[in-house]
Protein backbone atom coordinates (compact mmCIF):
# COMPACT_ATOMS: atom_id res chain seq x y z
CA UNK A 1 -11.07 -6.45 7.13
CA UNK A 2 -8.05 -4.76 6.35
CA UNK A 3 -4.02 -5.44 5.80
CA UNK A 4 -1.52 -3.29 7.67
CA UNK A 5 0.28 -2.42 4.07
CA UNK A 6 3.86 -2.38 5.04
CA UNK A 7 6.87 -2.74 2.90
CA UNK A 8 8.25 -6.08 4.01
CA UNK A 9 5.05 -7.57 3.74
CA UNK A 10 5.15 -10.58 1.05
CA UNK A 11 2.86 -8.65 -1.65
CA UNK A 12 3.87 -5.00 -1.17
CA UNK A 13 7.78 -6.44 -1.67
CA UNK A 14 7.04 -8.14 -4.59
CA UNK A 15 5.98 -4.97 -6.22
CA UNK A 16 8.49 -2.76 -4.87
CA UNK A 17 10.93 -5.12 -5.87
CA UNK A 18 9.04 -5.84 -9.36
CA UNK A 19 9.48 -1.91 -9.53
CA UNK A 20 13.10 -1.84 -9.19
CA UNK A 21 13.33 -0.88 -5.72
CA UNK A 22 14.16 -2.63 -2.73
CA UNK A 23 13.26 -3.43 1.01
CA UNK A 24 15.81 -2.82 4.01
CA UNK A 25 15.12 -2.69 7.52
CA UNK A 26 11.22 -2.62 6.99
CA UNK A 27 11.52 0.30 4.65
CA UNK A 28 11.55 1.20 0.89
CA UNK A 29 15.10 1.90 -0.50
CA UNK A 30 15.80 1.96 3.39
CA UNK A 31 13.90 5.39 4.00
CA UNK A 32 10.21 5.18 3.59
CA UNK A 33 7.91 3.04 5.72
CA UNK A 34 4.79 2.95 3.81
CA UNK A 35 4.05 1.61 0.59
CA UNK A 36 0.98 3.12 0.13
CA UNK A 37 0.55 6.77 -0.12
CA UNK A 38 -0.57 9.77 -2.22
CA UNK A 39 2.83 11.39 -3.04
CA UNK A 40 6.45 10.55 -2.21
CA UNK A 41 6.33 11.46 -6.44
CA UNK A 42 10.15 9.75 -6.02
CA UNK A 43 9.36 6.59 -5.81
CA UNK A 44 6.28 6.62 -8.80
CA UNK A 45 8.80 7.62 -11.72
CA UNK A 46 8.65 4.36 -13.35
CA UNK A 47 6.68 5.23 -16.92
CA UNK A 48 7.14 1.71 -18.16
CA UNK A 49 3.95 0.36 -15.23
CA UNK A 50 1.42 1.96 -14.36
CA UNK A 51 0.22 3.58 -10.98
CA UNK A 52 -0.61 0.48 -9.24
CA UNK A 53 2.79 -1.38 -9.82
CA UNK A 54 4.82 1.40 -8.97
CA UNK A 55 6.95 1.07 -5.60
CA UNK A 56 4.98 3.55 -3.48
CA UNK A 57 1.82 2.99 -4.89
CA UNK A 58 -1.64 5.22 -4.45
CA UNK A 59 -3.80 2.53 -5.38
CA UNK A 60 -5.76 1.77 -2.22
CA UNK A 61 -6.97 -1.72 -0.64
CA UNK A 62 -10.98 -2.19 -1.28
CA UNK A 63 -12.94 -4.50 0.20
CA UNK A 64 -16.66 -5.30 -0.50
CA UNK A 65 -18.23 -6.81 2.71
CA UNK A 66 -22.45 -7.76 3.00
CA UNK A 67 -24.10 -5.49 6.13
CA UNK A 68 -25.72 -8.15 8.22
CA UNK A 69 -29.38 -7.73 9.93
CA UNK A 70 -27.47 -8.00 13.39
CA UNK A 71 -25.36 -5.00 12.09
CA UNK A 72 -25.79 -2.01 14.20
CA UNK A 73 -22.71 0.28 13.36
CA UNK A 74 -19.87 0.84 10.49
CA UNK A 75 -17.11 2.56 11.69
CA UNK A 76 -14.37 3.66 8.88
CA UNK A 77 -11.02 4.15 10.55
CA UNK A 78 -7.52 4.88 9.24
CA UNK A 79 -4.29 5.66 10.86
CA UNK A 80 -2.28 7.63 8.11
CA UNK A 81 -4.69 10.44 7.81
């Protein structure tokens, strides 16, 4: 249900690069490895787009999905808490 959000991904470097930064080696500008995140303020300086076109952007992924009558759990699981 989810997308690993990871800089050389086809959608998160069109933005970064739409942003006027770049991708090397599987990182932004060649230092960060996320492109989704609450600060790293440096890369969101950009006051000509908004918050969710910026390179390093804290605009999460959302996904609606129906519960099922076979449904017996929900588990909720992230790994850059």
């Amino acid at each position: 249900m989810s997308d690993d959000h990871k800089p050389d991904n086809d959608g998160e470097r069109k933005r970064i690069e739409a942003a006027g930064g770049f991708v090397e080696d599987g990182r932004v500008r060649g230092t960060l490895s996320l492109s989704r995140a609450l600060g790293d303020m440096e890369y969101k300086l950009n006051k000509k787009i908004g918050v969710e076109a910026q390179m390093i952007t804290c605009v999460p992924e959302i996904r609606k999905e129906e519960k099922q009558p076979d449904d017996e759990f929900l588990i909720i699981a992230c790994d850059g808490i």
